[in-house]
Protein backbone atom coordinates (compact mmCIF):
# COMPACT_ATOMS: atom_id res chain seq x y z
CA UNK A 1 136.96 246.91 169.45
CA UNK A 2 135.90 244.06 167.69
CA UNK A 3 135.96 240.06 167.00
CA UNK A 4 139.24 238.98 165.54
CA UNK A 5 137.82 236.67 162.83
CA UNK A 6 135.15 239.43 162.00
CA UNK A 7 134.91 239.55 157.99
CA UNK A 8 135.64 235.51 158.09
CA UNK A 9 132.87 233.66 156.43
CA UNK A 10 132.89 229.65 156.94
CA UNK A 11 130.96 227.45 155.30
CA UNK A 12 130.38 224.29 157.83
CA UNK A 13 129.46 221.30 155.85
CA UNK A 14 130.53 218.92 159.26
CA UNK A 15 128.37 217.37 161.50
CA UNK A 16 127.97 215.75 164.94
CA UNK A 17 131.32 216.38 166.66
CA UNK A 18 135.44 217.66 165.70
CA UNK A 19 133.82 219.68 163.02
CA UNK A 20 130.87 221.72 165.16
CA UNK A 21 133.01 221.86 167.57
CA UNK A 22 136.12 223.48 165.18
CA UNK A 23 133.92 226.10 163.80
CA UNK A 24 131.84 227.05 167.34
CA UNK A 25 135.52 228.09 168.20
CA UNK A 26 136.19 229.99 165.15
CA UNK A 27 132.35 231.39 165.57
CA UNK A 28 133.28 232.37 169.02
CA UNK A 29 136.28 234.37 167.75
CA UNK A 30 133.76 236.52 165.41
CA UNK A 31 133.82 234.57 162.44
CA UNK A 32 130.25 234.44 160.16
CA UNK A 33 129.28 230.62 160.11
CA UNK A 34 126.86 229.13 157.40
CA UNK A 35 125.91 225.75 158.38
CA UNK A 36 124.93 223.91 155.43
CA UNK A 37 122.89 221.08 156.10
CA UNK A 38 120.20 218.76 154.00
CA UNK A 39 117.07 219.73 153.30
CA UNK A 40 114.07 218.03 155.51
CA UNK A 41 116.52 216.58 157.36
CA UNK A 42 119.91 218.27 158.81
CA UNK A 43 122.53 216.48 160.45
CA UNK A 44 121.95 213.87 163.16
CA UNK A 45 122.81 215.68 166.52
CA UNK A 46 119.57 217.52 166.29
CA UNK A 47 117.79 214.56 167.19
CA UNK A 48 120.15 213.25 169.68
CA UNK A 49 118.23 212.56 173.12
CA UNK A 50 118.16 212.51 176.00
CA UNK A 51 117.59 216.08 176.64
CA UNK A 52 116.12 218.79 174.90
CA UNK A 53 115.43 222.76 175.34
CA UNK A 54 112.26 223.89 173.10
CA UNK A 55 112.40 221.13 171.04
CA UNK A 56 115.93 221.04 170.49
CA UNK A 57 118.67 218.63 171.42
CA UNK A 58 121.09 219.80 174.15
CA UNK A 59 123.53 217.92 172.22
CA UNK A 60 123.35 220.22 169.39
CA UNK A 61 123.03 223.37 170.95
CA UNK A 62 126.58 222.44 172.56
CA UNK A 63 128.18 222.63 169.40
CA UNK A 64 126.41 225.14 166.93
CA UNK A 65 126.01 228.53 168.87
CA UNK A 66 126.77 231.48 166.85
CA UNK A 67 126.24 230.14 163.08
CA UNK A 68 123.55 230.29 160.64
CA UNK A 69 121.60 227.73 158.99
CA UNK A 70 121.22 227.22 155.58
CA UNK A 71 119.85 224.03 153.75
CA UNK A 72 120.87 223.09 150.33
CA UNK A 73 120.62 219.90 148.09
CA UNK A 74 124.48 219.32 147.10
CA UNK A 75 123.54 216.30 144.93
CA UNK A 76 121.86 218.57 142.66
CA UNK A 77 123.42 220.45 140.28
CA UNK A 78 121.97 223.36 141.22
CA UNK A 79 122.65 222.94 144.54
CA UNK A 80 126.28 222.54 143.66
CA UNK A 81 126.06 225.90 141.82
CA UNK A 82 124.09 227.64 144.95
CA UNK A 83 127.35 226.38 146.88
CA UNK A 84 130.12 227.73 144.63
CA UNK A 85 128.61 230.60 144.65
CA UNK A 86 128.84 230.95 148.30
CA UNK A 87 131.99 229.72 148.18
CA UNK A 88 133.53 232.79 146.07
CA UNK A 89 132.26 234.88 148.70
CA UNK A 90 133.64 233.11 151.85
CA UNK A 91 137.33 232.09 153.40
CA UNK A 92 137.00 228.42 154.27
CA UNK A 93 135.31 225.43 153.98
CA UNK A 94 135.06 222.88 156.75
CA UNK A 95 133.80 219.12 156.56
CA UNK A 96 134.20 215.63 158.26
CA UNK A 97 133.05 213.60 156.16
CA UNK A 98 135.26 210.31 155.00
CA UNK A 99 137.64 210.85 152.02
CA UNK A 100 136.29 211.35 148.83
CA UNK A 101 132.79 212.44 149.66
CA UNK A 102 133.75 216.05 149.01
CA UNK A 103 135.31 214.97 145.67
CA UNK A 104 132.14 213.07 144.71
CA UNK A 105 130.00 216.04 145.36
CA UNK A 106 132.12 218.51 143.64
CA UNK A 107 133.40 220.85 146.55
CA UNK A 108 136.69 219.54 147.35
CA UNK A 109 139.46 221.73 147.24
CA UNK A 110 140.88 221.31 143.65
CA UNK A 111 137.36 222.35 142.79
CA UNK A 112 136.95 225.08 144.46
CA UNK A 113 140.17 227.07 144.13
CA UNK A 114 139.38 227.13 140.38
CA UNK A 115 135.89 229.42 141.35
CA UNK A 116 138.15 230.92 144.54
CA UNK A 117 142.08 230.68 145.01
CA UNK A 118 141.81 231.83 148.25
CA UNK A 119 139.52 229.30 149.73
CA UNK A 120 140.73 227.13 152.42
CA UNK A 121 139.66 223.71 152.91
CA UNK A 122 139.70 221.88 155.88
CA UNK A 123 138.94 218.28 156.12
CA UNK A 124 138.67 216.50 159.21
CA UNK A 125 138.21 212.50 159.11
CA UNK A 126 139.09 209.61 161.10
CA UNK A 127 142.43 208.50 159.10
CA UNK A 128 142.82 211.33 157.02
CA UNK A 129 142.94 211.78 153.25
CA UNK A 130 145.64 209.23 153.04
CA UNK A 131 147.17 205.82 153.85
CA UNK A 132 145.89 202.07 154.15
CA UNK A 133 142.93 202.57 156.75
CA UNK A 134 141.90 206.11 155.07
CA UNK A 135 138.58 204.65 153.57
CA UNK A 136 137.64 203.20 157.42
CA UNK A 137 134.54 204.29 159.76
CA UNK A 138 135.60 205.71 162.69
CA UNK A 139 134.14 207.57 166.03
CA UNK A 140 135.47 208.93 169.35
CA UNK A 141 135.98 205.21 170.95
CA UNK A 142 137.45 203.47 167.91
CA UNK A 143 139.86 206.67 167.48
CA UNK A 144 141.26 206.65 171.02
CA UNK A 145 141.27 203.06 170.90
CA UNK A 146 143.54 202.64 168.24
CA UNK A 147 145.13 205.91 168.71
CA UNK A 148 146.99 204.32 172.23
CA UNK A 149 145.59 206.69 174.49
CA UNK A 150 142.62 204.42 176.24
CA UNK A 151 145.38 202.03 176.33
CA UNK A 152 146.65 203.70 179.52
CA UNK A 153 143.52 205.37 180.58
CA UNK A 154 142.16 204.22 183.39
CA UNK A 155 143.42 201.97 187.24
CA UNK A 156 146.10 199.74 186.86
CA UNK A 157 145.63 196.58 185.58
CA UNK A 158 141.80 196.88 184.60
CA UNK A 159 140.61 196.94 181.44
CA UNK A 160 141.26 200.28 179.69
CA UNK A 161 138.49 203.23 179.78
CA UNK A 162 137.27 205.59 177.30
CA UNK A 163 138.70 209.46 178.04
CA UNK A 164 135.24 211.08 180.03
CA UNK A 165 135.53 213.46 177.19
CA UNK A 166 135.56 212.45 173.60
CA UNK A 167 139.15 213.73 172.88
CA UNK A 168 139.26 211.83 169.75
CA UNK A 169 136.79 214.02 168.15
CA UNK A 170 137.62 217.29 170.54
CA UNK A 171 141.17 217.10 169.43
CA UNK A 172 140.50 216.94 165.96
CA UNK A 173 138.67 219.95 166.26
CA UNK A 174 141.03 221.84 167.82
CA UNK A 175 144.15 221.10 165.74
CA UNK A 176 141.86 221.97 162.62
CA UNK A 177 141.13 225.42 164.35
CA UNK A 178 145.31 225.90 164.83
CA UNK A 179 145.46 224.62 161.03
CA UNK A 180 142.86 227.00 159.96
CA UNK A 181 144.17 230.01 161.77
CA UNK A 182 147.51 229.36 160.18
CA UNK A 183 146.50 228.89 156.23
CA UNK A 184 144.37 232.26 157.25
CA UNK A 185 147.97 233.80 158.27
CA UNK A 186 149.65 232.86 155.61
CA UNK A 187 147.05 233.36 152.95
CA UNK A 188 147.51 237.45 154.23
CA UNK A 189 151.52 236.63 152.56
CA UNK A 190 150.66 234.84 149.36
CA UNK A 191 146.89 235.36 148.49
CA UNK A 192 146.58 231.72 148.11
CA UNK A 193 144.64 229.45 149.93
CA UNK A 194 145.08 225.79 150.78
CA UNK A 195 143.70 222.36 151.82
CA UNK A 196 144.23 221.07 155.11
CA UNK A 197 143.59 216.81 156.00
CA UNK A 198 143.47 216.68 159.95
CA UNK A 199 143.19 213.24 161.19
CA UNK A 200 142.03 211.90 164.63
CA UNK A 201 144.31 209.32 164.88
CA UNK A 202 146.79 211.77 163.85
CA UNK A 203 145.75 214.02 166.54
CA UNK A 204 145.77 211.35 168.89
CA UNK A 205 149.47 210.35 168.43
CA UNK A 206 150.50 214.26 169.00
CA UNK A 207 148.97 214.03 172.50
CA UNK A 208 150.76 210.88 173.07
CA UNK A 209 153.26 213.47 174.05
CA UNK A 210 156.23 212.21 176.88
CA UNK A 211 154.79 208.59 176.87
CA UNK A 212 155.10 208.10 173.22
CA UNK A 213 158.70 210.09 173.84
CA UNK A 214 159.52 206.83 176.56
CA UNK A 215 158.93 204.48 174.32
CA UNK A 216 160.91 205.65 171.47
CA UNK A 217 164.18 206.24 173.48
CA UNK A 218 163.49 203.23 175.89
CA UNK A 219 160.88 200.91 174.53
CA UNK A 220 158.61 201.64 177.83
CA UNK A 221 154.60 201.10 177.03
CA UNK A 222 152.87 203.17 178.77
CA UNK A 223 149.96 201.24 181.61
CA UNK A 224 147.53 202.83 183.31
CA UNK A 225 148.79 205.25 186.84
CA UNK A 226 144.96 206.20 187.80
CA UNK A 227 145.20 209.43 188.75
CA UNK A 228 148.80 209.08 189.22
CA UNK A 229 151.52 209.62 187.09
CA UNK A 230 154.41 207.87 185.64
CA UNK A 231 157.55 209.64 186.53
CA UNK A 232 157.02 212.39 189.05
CA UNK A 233 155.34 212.21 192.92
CA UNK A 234 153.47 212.09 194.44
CA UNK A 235 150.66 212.84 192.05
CA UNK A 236 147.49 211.64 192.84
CA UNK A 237 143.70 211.20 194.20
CA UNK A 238 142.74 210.73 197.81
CA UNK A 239 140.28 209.83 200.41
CA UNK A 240 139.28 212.50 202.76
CA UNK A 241 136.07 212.38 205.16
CA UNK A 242 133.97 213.92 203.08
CA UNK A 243 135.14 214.04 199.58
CA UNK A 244 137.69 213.59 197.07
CA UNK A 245 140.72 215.32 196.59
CA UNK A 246 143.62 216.12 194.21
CA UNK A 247 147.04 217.01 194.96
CA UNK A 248 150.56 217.71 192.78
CA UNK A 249 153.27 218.39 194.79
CA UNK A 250 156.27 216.56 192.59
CA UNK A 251 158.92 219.33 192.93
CA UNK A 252 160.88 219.43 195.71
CA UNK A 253 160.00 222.67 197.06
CA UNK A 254 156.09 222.02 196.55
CA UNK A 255 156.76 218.63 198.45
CA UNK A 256 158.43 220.24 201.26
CA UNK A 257 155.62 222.64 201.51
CA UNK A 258 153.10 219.64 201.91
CA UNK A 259 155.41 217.91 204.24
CA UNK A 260 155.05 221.09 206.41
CA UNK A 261 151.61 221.84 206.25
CA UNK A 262 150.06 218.14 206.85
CA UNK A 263 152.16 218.07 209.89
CA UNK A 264 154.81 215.15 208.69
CA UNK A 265 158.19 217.62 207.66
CA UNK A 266 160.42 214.98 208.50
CA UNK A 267 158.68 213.03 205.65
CA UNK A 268 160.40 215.27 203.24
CA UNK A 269 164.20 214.59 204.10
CA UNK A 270 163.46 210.88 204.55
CA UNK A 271 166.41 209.32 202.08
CA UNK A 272 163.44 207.47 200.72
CA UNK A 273 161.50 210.35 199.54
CA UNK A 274 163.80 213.07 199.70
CA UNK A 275 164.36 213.58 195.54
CA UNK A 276 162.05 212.83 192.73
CA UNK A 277 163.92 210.23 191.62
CA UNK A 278 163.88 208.30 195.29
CA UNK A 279 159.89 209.50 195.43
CA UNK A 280 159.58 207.45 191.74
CA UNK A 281 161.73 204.76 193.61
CA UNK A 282 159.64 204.17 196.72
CA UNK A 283 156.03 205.46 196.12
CA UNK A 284 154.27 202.56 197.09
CA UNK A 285 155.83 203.37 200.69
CA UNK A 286 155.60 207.47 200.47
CA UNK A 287 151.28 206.63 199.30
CA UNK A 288 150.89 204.44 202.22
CA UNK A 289 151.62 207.37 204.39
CA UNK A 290 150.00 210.03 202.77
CA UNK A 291 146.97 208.19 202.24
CA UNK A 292 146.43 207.50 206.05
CA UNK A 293 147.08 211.37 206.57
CA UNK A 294 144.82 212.52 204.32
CA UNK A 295 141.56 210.52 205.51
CA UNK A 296 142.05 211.88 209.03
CA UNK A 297 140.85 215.35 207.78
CA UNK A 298 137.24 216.48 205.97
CA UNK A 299 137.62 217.39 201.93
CA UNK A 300 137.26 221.05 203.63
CA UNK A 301 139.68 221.15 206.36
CA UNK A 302 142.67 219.98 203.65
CA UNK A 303 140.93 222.65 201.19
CA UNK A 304 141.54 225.11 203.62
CA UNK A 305 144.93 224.00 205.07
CA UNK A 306 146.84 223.61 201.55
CA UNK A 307 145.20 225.11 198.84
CA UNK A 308 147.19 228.88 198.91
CA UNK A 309 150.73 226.37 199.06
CA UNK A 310 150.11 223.23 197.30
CA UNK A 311 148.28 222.30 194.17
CA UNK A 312 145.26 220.80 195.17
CA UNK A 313 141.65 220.63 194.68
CA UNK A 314 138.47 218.62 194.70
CA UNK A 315 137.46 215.91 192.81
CA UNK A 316 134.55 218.33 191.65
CA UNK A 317 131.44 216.67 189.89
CA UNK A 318 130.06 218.71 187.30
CA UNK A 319 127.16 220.53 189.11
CA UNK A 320 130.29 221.97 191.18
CA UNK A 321 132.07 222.57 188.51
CA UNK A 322 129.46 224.77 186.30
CA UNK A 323 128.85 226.35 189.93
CA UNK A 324 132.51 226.95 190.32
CA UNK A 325 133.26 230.55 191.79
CA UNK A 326 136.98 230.67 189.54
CA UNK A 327 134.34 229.46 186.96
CA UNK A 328 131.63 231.49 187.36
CA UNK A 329 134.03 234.89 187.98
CA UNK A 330 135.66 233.68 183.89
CA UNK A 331 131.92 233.92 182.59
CA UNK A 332 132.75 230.22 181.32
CA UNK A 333 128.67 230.01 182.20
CA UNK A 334 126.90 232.47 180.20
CA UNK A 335 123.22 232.93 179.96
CA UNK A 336 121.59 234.40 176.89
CA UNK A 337 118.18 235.04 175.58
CA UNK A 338 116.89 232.30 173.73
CA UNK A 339 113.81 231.57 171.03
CA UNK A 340 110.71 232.87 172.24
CA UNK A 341 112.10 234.78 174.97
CA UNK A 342 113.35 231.70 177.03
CA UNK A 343 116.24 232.31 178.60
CA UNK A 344 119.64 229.62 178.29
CA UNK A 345 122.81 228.74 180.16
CA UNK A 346 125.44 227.97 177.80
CA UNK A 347 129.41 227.22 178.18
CA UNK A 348 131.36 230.11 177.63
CA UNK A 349 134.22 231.06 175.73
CA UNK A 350 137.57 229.86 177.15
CA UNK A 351 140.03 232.35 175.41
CA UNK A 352 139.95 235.56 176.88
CA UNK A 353 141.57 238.60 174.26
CA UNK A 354 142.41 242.18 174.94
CA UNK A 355 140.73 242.90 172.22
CA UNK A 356 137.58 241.73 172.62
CA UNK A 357 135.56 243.63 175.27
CA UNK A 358 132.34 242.04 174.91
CA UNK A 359 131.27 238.21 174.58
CA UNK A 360 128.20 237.75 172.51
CA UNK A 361 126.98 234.31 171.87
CA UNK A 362 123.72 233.55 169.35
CA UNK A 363 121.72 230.51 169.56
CA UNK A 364 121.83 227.64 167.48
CA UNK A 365 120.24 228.07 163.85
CA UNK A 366 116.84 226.17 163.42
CA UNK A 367 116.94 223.72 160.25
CA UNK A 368 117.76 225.88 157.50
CA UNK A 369 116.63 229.12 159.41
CA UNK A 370 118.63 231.78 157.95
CA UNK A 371 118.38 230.47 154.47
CA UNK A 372 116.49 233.04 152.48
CA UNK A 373 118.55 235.91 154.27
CA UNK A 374 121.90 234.26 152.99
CA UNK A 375 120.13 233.99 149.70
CA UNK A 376 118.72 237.31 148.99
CA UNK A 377 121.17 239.48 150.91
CA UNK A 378 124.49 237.64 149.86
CA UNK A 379 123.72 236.08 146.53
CA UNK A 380 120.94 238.40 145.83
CA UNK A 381 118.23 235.78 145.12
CA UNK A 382 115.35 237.22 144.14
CA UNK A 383 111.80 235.92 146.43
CA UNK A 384 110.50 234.25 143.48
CA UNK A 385 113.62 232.11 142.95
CA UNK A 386 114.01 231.10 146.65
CA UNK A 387 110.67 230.67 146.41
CA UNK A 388 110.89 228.03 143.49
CA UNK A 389 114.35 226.23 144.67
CA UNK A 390 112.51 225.71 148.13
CA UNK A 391 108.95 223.74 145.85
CA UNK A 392 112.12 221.87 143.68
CA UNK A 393 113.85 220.65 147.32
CA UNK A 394 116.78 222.39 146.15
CA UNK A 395 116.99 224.48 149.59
């Protein structure tokens, strides 16, 4: 058995974010990942504080597991040429930087399908390759921001929050991996590869989903529910004794079930709550009463009571959540041997294939630390020319 992107070579020209976090995905999946970065310097994250493991920034080792470092001067011309020839010998290109860098440096798509036609290009930026704001900085905050998403994020009638996880940048990351895995598909029926321009904001507007839906047919814009939700109930956070918990019981069968085991059934054929539409109707009154019910009882006790009928769980911080038995039994903590015989907890791989009957995960590649192996194994370089494009800067 093997990885089902082994024989995939990716060249990973992104930094800090959607594109890392793109090709740790695809790296996952068994795909060979060159991270190209600058020479002397490398991309930001690896001095991002606060924390650190052997010198290195726990930001960065979240994103770059499983890839290999090369550094290489792409203002030069011969860095340029060091790159194309990589590029004949690999399956996609990946890079977030703003439109028209790529072009400037000479390793945008049109230029690279002349020295490979099956080369894939993905570019990931803030407001993609086209349209009025396509030239515009952009991070996480500003792309959820004016994406719509923070504008309902968050308790009613306060001002809007930031999403705990940067989804503006996750998302990105993850559509490009669908976008790459498709142009890999289809270059298998036409031999030809292809560009792909994934914006954030873009990505942002697909997850929009049912509340962009409302306002299109009905002109509704969205607010913030809390941990609610707009249409079906109850769905929500409460106060127990002890801690916080979740529950979704909007069908009517799941509600029934709740009625039951909290000790209220009548609640459940009360002509106020007794459909979803009549629970949308009257929540205010059906939370007033489930509210007072649930703070009677310890976190545990409810736990315990509902959690093999209803939907429910704890508000879990994330010590509890890394320490998670469901999440400890999916090996979504893995630990692996790291530089200098240190050992390393990492997050592990969320998709789980038949296929695959081993995990293996590789630690993040030190500033330009697999450079002379790319060199002299893939391109052939001899010593004395790695040798003399590491004294010009080159590499």
């Amino acid at each position: 058995m093997g990885f089902p992107l082994s024989g995939i070579r990716i060249l990973d020209l992104s930094l800090i974010m959607a594109g890392p976090y793109c090709t740790l995905i695809l790296g996952d999946l068994g795909a060979e990942v060159i991270k190209v970065e600058k020479p002397g310097e490398g991309e930001g994250a690896r001095g991002m504080p606060p924390h650190f493991f052997e010198g290195e920034s726990a930001y960065f080792i979240a994103m770059n597991r499983n890839k290999k470092g090369i550094t290489l001067d792409l203002k030069s011309k011969e860095g340029r040429e060091i790159f194309y020839e990589l590029a004949k010998k690999s399956d996609v290109v990946v890079d977030n930087f703003r439109p028209g860098v790529v072009k400037k440096l000479g390793v945008d798509f049109d230029s690279l399908k002349k020295i490979n036609p099956r080369i894939i290009s993905c570019s990931i930026s803030g407001y993609g390759q086209t349209g009025p704001f396509r030239d515009r900085p952009a991070f996480d905050l500003v792309i959820q921001a004016r994406g719509g998403i923070m504008s309902y994020t968050g308790e009613p009638r306060q001002m809007p929050v930031r999403m705990g996880a940067p989804m503006g940048d996750l998302a990105g990351g993850l559509f490009a991996v669908q976008g790459i895995l498709a142009a890999l598909y289809q270059r298998e029926r036409t031999g030809r590869g292809q560009s792909i321009d994934i914006s954030l904001v873009d990505c942002q507007t697909s997850l929009l989903t049912y509340r962009g839906q409302y306002y299109l047919i009905a002109a509704e814009i969205a607010e913030a529910v809390g941990s609610g939700h707009v249409s079906a109930h109850p769905i929500k956070a409460f106060h127990t004794k002890t801690f916080d918990i979740v529950i979704d019981a909007n069908t009517e069968n799941i509600f029934a079930d709740l009625c039951e085991a909290i000790g209220v059934p009548e609640l459940c054929k009360d002509p106020r709550f007794s459909t979803r539409p009549k629970r949308l109707e009257n929540k205010k009154e059906l939370y007033e009463i489930l509210e007072k019910v649930f703070i009677e009882k310890n976190g545990e006790e409810w736990l315990e009571l509902l959690e093999k009928k209803i939907p429910i769980a704890p508000i879990n911080t994330i010590d509890k959540a890394l320490s998670d038995p469901q999440t400890l039994h999916r090996n979504m903590v893995v630990e692996i041997e790291y530089k200098k015989g240190k050992k390393l907890k990492l997050l592990g791989n969320p998709i789980k294939m038949s296929e695959i009957d081993r995990e293996v995960f590789k630690p993040p590649p030190g500033l330009g630390e697999q450079t002379e192996e790319i060199l002299s194994t893939l391109l052939e370089y001899s010593p004395e020319k790695i040798r003399e494009l590491r004294q010009q800067k080159i590499i």
